[in-house]
PDB file of N, CA and C in Angstrom:
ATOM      1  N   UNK A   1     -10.889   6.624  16.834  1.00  0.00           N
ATOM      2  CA  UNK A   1      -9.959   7.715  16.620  1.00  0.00           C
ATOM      3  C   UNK A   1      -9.482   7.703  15.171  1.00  0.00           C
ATOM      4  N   UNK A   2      -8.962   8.982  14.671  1.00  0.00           N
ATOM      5  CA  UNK A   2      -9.421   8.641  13.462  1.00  0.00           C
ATOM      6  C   UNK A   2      -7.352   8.954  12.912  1.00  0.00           C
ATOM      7  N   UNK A   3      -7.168   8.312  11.780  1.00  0.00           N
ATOM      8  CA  UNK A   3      -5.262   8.641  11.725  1.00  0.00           C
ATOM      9  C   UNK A   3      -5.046  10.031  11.300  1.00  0.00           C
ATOM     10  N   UNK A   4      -4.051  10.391  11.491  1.00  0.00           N
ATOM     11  CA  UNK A   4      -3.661  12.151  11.274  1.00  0.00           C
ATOM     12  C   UNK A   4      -3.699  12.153   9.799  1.00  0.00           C
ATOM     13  N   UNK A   5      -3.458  13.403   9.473  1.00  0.00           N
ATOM     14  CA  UNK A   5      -3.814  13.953   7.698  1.00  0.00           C
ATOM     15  C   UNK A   5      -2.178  13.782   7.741  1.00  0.00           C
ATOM     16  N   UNK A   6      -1.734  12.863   6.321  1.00  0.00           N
ATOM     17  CA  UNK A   6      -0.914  12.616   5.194  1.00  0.00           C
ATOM     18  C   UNK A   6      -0.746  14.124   4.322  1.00  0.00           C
ATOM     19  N   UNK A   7       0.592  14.766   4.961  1.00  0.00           N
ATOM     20  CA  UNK A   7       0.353  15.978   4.144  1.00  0.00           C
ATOM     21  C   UNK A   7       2.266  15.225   3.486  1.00  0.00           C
ATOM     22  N   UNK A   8       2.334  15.734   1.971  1.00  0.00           N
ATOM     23  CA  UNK A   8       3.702  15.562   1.553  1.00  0.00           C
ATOM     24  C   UNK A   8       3.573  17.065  -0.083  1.00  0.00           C
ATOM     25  N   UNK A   9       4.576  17.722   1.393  1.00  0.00           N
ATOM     26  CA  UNK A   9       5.080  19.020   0.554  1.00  0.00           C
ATOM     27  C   UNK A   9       6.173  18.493  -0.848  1.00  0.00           C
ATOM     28  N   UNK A  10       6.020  19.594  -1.726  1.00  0.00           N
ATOM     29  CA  UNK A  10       6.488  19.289  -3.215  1.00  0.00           C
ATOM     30  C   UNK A  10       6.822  20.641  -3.644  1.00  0.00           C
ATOM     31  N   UNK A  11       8.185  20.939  -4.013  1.00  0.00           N
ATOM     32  CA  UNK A  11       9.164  21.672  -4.513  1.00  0.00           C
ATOM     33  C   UNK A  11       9.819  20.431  -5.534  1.00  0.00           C
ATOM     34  N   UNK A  12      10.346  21.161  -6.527  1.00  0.00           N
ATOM     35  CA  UNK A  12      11.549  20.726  -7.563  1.00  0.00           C
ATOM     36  C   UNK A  12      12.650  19.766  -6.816  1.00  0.00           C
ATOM     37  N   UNK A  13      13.598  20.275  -6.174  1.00  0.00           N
ATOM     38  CA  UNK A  13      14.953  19.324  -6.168  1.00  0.00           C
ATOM     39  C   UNK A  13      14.504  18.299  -4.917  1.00  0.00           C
ATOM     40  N   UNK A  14      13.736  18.967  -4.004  1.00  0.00           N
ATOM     41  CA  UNK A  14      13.653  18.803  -2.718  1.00  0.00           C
ATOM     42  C   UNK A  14      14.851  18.537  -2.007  1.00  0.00           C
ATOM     43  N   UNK A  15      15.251  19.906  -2.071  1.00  0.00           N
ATOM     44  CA  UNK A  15      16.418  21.019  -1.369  1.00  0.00           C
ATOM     45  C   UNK A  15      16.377  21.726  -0.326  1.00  0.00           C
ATOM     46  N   UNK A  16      15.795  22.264  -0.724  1.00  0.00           N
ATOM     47  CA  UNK A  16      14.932  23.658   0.239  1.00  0.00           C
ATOM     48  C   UNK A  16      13.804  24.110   0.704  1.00  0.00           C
ATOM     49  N   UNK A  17      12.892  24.698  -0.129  1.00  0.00           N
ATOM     50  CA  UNK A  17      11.870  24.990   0.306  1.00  0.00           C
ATOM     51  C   UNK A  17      10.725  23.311   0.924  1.00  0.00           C
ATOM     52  N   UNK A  18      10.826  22.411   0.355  1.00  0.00           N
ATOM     53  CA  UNK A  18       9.538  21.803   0.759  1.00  0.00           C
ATOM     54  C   UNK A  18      10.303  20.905   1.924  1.00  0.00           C
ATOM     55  N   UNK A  19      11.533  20.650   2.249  1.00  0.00           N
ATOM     56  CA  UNK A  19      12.410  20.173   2.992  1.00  0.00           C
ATOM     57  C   UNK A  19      12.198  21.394   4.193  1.00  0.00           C
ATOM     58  N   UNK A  20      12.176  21.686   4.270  1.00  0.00           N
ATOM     59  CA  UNK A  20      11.970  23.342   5.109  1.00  0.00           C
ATOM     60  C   UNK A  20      10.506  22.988   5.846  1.00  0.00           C
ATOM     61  N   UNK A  21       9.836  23.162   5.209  1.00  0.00           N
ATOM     62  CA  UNK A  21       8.021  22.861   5.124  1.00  0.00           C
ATOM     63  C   UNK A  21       8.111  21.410   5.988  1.00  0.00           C
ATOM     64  N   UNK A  22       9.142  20.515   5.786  1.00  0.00           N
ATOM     65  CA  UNK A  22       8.472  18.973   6.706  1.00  0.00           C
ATOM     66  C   UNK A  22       9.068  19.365   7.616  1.00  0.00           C
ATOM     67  N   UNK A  23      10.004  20.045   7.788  1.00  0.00           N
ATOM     68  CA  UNK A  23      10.575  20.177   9.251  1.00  0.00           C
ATOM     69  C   UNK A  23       9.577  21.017  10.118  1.00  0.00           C
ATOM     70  N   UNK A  24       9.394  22.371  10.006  1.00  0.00           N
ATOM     71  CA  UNK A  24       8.842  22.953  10.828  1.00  0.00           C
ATOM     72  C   UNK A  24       7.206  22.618  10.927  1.00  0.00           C
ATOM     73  N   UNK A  25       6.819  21.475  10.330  1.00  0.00           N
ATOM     74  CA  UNK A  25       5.778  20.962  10.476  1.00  0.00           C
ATOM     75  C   UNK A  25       5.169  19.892  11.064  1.00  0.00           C
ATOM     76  N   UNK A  26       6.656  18.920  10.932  1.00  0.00           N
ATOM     77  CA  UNK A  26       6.707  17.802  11.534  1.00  0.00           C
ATOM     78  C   UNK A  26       6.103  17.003  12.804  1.00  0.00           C
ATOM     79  N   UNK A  27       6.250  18.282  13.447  1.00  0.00           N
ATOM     80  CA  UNK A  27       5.656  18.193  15.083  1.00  0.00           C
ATOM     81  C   UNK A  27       4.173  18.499  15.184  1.00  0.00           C
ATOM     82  N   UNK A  28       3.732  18.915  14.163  1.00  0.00           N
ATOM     83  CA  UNK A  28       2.504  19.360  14.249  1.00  0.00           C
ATOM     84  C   UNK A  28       1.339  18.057  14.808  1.00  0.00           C
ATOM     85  N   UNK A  29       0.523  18.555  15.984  1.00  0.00           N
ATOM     86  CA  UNK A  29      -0.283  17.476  15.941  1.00  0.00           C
ATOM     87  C   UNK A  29      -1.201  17.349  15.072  1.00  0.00           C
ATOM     88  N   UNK A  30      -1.559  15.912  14.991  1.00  0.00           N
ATOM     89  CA  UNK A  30      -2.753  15.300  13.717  1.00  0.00           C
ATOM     90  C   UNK A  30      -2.025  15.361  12.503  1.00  0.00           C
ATOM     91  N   UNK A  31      -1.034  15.409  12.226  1.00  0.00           N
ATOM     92  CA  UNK A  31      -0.416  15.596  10.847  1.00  0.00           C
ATOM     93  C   UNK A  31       1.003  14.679  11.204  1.00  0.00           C
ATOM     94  N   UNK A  32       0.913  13.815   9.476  1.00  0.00           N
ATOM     95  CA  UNK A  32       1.943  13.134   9.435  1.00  0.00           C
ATOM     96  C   UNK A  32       2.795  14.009   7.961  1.00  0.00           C
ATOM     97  N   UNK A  33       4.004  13.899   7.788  1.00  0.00           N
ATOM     98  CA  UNK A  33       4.454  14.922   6.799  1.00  0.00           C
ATOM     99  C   UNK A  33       5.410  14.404   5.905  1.00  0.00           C
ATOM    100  N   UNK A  34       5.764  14.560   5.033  1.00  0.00           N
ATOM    101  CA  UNK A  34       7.092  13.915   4.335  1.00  0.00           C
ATOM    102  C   UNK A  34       7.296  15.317   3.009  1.00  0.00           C
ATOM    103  N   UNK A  35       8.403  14.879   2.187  1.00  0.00           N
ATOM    104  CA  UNK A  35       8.446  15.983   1.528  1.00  0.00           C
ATOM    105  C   UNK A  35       9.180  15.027   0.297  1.00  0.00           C
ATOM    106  N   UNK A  36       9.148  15.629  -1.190  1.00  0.00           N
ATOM    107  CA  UNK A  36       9.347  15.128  -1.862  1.00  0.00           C
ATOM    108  C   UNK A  36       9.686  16.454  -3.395  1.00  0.00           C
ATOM    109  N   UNK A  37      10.819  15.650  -4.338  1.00  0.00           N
ATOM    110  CA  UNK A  37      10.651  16.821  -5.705  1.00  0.00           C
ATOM    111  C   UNK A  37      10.133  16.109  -6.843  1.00  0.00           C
ATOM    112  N   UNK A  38       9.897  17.062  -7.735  1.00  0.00           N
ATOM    113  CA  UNK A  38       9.173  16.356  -8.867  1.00  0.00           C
ATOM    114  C   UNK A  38      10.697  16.091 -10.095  1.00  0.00           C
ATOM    115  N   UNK A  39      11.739  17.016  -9.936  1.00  0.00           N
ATOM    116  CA  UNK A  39      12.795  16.253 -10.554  1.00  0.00           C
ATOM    117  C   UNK A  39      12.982  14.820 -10.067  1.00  0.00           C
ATOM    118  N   UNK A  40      13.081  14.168 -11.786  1.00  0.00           N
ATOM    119  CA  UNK A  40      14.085  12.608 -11.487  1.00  0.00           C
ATOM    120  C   UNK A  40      15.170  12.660 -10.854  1.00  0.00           C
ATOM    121  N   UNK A  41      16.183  13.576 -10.408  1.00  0.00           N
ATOM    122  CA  UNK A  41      17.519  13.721  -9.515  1.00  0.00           C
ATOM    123  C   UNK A  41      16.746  14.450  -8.416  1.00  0.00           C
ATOM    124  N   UNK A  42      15.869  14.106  -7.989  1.00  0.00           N
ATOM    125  CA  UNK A  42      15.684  14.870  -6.357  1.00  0.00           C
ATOM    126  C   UNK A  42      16.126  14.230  -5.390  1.00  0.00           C
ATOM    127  N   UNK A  43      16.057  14.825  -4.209  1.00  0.00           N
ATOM    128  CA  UNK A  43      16.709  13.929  -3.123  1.00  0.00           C
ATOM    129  C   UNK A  43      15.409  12.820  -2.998  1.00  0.00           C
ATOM    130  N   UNK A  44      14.294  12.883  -2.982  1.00  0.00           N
ATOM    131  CA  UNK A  44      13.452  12.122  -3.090  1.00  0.00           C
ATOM    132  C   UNK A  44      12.698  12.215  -3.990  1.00  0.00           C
ATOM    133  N   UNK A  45      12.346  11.835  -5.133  1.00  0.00           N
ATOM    134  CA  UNK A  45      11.497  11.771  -5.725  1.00  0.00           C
ATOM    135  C   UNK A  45      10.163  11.668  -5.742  1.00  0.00           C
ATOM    136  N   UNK A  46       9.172  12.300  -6.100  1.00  0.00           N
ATOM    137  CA  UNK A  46       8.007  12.033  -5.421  1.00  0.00           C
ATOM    138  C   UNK A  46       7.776  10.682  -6.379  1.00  0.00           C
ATOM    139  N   UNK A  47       6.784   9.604  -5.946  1.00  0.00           N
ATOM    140  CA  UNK A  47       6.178   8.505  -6.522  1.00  0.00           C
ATOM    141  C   UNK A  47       4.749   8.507  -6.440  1.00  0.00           C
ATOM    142  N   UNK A  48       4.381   7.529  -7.034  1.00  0.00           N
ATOM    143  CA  UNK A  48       2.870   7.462  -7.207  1.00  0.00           C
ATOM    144  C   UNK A  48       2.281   6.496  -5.381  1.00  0.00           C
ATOM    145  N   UNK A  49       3.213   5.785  -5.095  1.00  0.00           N
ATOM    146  CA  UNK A  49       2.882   5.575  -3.668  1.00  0.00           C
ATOM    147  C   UNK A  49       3.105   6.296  -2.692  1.00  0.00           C
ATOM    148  N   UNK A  50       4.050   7.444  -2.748  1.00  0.00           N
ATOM    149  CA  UNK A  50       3.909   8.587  -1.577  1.00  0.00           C
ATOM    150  C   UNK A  50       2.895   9.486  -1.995  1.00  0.00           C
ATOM    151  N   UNK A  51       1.983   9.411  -3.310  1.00  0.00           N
ATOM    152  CA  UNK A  51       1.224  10.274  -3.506  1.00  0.00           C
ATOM    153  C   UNK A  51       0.129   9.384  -3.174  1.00  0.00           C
ATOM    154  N   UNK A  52      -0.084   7.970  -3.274  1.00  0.00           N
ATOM    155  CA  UNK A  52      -0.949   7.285  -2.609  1.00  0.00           C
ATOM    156  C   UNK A  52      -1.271   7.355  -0.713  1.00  0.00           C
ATOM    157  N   UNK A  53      -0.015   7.328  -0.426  1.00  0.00           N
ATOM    158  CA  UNK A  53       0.038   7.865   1.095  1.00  0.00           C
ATOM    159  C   UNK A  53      -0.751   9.033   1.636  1.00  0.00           C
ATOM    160  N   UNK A  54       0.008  10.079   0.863  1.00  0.00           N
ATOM    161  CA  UNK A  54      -0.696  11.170   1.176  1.00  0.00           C
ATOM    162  C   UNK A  54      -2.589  11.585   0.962  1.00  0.00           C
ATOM    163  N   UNK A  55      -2.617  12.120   2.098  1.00  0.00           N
ATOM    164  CA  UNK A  55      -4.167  13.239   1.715  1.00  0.00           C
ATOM    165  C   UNK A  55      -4.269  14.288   0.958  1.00  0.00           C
ATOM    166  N   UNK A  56      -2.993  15.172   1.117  1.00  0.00           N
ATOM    167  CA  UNK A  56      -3.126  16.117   0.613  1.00  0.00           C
ATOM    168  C   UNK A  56      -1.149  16.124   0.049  1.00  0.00           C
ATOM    169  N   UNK A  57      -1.408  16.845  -1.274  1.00  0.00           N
ATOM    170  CA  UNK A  57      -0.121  17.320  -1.656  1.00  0.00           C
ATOM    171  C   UNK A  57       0.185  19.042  -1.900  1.00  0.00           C
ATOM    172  N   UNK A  58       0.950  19.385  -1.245  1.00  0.00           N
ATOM    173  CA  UNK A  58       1.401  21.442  -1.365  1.00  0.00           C
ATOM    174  C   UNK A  58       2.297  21.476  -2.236  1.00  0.00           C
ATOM    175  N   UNK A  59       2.150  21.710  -3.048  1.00  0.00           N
ATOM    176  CA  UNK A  59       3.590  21.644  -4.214  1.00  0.00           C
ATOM    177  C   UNK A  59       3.633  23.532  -3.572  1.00  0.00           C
ATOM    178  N   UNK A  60       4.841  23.948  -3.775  1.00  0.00           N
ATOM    179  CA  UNK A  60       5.331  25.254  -3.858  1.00  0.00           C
ATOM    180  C   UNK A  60       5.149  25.828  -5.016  1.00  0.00           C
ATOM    181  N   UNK A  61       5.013  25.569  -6.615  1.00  0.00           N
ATOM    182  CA  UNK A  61       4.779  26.300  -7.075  1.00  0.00           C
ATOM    183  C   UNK A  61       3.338  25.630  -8.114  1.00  0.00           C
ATOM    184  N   UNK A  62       2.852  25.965  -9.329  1.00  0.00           N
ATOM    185  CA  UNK A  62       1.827  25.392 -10.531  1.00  0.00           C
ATOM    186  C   UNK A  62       2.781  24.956 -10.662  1.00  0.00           C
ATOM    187  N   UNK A  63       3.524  24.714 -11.219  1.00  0.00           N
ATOM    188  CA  UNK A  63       4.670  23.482 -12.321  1.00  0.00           C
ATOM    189  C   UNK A  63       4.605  22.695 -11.442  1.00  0.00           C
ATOM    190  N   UNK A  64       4.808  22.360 -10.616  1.00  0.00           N
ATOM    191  CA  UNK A  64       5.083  20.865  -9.434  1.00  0.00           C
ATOM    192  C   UNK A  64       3.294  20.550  -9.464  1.00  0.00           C
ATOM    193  N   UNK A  65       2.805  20.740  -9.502  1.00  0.00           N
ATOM    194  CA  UNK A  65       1.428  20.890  -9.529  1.00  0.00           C
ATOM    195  C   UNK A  65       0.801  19.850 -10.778  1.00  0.00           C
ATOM    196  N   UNK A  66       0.858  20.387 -11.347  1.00  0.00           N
ATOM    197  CA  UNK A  66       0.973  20.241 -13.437  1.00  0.00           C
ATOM    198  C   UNK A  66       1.523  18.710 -13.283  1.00  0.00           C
ATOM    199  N   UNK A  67       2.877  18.320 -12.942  1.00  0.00           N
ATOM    200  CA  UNK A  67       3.659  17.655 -13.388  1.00  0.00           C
ATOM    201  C   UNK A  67       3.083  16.647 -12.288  1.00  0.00           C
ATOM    202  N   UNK A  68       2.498  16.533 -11.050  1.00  0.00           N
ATOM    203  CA  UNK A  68       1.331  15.732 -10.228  1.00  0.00           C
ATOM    204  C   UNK A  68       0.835  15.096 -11.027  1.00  0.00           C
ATOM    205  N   UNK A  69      -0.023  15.985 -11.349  1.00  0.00           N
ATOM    206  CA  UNK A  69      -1.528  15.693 -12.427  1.00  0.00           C
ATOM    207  C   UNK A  69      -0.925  15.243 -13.755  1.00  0.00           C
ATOM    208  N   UNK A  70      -0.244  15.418 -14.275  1.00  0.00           N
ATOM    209  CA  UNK A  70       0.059  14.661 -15.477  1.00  0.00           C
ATOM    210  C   UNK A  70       0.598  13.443 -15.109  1.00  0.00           C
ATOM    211  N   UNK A  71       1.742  13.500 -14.503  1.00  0.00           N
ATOM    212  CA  UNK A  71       2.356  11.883 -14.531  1.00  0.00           C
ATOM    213  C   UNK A  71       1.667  11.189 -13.325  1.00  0.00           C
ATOM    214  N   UNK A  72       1.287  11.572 -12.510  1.00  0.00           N
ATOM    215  CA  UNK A  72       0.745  10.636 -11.642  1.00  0.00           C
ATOM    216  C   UNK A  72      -0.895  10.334 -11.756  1.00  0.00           C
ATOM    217  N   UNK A  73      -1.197  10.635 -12.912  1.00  0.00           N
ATOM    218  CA  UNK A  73      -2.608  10.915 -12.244  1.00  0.00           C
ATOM    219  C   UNK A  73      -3.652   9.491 -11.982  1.00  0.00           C
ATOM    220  N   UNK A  74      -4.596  10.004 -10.875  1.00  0.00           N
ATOM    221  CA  UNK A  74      -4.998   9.285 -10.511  1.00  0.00           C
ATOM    222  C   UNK A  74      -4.688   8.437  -8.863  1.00  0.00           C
ATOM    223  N   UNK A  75      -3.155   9.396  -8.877  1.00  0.00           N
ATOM    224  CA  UNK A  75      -2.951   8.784  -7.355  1.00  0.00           C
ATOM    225  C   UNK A  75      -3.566   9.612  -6.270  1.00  0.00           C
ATOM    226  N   UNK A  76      -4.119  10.863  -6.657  1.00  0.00           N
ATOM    227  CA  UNK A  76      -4.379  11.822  -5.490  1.00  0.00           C
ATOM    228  C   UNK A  76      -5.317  12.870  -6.462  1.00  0.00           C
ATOM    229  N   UNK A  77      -6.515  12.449  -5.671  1.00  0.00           N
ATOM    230  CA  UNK A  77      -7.525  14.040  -6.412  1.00  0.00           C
ATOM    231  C   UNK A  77      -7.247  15.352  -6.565  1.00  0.00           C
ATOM    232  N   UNK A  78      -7.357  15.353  -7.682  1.00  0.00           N
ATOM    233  CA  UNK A  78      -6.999  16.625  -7.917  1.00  0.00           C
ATOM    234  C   UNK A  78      -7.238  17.855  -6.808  1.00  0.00           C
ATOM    235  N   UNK A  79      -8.146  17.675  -6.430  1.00  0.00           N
ATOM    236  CA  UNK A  79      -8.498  18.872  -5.386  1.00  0.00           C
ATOM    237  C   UNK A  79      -7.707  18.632  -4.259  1.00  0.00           C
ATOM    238  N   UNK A  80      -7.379  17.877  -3.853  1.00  0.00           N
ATOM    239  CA  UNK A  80      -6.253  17.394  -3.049  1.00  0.00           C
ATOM    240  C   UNK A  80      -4.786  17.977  -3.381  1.00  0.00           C
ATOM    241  N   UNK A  81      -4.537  18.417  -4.264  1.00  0.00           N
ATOM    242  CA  UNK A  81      -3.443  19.049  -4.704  1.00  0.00           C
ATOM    243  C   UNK A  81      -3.475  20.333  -4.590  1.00  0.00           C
ATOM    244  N   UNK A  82      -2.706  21.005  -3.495  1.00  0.00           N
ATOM    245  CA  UNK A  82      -2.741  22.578  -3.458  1.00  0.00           C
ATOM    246  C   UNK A  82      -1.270  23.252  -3.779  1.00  0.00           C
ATOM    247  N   UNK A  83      -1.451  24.422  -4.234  1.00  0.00           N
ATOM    248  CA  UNK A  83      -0.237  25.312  -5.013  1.00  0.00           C
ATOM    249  C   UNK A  83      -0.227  26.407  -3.624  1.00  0.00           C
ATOM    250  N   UNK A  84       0.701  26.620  -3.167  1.00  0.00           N
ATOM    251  CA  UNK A  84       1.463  27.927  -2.419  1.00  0.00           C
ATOM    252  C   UNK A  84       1.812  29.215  -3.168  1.00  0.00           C
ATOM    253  N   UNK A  85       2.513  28.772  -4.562  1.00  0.00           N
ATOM    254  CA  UNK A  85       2.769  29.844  -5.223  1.00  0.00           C
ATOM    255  C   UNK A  85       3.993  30.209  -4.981  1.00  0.00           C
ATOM    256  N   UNK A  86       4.924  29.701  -4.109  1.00  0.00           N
ATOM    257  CA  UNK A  86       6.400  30.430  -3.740  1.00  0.00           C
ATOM    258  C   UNK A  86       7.343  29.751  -4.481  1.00  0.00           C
ATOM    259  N   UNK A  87       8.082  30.833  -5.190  1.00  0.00           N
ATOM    260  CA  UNK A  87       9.277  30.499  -6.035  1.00  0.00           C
ATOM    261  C   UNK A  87      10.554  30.150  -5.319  1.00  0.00           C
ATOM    262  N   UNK A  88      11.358  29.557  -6.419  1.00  0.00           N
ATOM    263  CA  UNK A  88      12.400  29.127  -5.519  1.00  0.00           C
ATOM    264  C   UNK A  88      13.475  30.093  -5.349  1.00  0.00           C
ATOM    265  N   UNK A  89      13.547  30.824  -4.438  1.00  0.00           N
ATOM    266  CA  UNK A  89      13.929  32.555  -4.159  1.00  0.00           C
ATOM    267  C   UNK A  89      14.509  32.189  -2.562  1.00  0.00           C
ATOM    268  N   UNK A  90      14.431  30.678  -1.663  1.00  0.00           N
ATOM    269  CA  UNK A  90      14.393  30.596  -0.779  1.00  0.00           C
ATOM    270  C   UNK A  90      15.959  29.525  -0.320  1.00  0.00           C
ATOM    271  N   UNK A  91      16.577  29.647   0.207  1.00  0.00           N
ATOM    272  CA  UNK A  91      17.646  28.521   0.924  1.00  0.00           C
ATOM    273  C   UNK A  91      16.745  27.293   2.081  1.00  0.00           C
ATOM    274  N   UNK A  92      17.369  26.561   3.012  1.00  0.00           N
ATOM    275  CA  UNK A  92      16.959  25.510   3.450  1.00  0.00           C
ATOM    276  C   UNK A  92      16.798  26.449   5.033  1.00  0.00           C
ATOM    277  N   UNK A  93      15.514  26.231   5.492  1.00  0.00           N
ATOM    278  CA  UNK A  93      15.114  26.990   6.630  1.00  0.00           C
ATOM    279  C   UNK A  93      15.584  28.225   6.930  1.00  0.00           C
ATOM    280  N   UNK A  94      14.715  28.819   5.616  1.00  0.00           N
ATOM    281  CA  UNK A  94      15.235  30.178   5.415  1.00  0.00           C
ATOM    282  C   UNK A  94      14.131  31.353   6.523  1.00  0.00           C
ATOM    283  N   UNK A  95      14.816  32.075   7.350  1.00  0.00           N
ATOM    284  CA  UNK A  95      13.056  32.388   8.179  1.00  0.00           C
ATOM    285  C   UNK A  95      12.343  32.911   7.446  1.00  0.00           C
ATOM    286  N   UNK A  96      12.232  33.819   6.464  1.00  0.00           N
ATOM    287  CA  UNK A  96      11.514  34.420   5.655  1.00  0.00           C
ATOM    288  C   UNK A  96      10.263  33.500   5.102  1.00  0.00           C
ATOM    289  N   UNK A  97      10.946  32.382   4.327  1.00  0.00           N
ATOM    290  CA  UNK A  97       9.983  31.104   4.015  1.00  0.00           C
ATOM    291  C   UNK A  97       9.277  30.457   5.064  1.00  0.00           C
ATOM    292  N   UNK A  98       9.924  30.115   6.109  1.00  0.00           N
ATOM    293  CA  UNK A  98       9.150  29.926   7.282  1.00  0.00           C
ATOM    294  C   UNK A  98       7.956  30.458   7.836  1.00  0.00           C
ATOM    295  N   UNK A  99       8.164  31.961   8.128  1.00  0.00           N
ATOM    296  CA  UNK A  99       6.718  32.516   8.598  1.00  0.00           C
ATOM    297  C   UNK A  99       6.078  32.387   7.286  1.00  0.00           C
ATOM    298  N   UNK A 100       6.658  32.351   5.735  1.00  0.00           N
ATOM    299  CA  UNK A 100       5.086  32.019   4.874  1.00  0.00           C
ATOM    300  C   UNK A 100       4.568  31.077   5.026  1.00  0.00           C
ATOM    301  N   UNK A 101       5.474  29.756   5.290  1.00  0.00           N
ATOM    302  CA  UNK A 101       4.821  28.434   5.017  1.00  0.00           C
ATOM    303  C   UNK A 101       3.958  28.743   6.673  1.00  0.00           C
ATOM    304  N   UNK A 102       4.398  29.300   7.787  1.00  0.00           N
ATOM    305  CA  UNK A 102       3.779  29.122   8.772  1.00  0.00           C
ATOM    306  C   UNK A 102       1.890  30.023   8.726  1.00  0.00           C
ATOM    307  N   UNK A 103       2.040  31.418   7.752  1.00  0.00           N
ATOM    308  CA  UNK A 103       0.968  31.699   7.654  1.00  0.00           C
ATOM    309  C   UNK A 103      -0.132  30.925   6.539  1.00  0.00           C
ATOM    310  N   UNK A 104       0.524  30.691   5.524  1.00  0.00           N
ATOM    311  CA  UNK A 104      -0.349  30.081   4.444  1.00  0.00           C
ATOM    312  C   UNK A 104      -0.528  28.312   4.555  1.00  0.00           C
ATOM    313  N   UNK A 105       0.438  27.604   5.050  1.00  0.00           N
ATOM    314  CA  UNK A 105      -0.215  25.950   5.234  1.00  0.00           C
ATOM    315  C   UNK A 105      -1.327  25.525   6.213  1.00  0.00           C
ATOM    316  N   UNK A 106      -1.303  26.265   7.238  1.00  0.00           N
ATOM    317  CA  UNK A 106      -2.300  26.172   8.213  1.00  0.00           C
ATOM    318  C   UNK A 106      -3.515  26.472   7.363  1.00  0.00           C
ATOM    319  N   UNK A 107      -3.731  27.722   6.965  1.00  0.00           N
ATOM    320  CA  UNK A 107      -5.489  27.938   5.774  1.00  0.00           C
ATOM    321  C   UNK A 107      -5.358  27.093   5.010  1.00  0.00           C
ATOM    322  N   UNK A 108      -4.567  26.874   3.577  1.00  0.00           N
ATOM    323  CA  UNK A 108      -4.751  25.992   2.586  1.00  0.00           C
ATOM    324  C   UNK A 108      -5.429  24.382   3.316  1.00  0.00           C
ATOM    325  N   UNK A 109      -4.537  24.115   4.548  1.00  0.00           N
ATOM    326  CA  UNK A 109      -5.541  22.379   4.907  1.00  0.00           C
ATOM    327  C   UNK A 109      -6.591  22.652   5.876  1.00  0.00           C
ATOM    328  N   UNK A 110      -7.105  23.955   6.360  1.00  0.00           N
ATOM    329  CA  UNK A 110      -7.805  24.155   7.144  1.00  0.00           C
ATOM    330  C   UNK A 110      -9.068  23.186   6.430  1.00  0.00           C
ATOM    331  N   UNK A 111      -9.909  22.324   7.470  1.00  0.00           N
ATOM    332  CA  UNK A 111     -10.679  21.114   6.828  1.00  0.00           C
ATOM    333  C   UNK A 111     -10.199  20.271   6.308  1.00  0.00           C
ATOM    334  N   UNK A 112      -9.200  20.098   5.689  1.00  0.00           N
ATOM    335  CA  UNK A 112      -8.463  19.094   5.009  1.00  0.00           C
ATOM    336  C   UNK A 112      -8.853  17.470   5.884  1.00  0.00           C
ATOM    337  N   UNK A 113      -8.895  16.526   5.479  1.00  0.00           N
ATOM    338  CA  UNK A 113      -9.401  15.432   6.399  1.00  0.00           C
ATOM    339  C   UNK A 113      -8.516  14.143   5.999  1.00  0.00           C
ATOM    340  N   UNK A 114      -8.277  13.383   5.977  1.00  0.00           N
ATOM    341  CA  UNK A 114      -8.087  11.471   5.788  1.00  0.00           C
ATOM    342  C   UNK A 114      -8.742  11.051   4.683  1.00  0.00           C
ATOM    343  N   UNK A 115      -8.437  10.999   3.810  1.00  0.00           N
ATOM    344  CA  UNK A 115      -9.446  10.405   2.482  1.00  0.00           C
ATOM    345  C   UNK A 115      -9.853   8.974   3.550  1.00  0.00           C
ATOM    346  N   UNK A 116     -10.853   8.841   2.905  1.00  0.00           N
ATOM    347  CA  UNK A 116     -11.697   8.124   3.050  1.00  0.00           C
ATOM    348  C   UNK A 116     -12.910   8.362   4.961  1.00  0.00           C
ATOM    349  N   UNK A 117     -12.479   9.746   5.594  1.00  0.00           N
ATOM    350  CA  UNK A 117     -13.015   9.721   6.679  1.00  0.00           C
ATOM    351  C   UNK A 117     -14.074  10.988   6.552  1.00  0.00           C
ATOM    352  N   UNK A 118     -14.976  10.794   7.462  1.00  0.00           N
ATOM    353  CA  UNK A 118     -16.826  11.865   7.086  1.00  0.00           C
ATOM    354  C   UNK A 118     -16.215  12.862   7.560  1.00  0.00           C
TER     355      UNK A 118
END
């Protein structure tokens, strides 16, 4: 049996939007989730070992993206890093953000797998 996909959503403060994203995802089967910001004052900071954890990283916008790949690089393939595109226009389980993250996260990991599994 093989372990669930390491997904850890990425917004700025990790406030809202990617805090939003682990919740209503959380339950999801085959998926383990965490959430993290790329500010040094976030509620969590992302690190180079939660980016080691993870399979895949969703930053919400290119800048969280960028700032992956520059300071961390090397913890998570690049292609492994996907952009949503949603600005921070959103509060903390806002429904609006919800049905996006609910239509667009499901395609973006559609295939998505376990590094290291065929």
């Amino acid at each position: 049996m093989t372990r669930p996909l390491r997904v850890v959503f990425v917004c700025a403060q990790n406030k809202l939007r990617s805090p939003t994203a682990e919740a209503i995802f959380r339950d999801t089967p085959g998926w383990e989730v965490a959430s993290a910001g790329t500010n040094r004052d976030a509620e969590t900071p992302v690190s180079r070992d939660l980016l080691e954890w993870a399979d895949v990283a969703v930053c919400m916008e290119k800048r969280h993206r960028d700032i992956l790949c520059q300071r961390f690089k090397g913890a998570l393939p690049d292609e492994r890093i996907l952009t949503l595109g949603l600005p921070d226009d959103y509060e903390f389980m806002d429904p609006e953000l919800i049905v996006i993250l609910r239509r667009l996260v499901p395609r973006r990991l559609e295939g998505a797998r376990p590094r290291g599994s065929t």
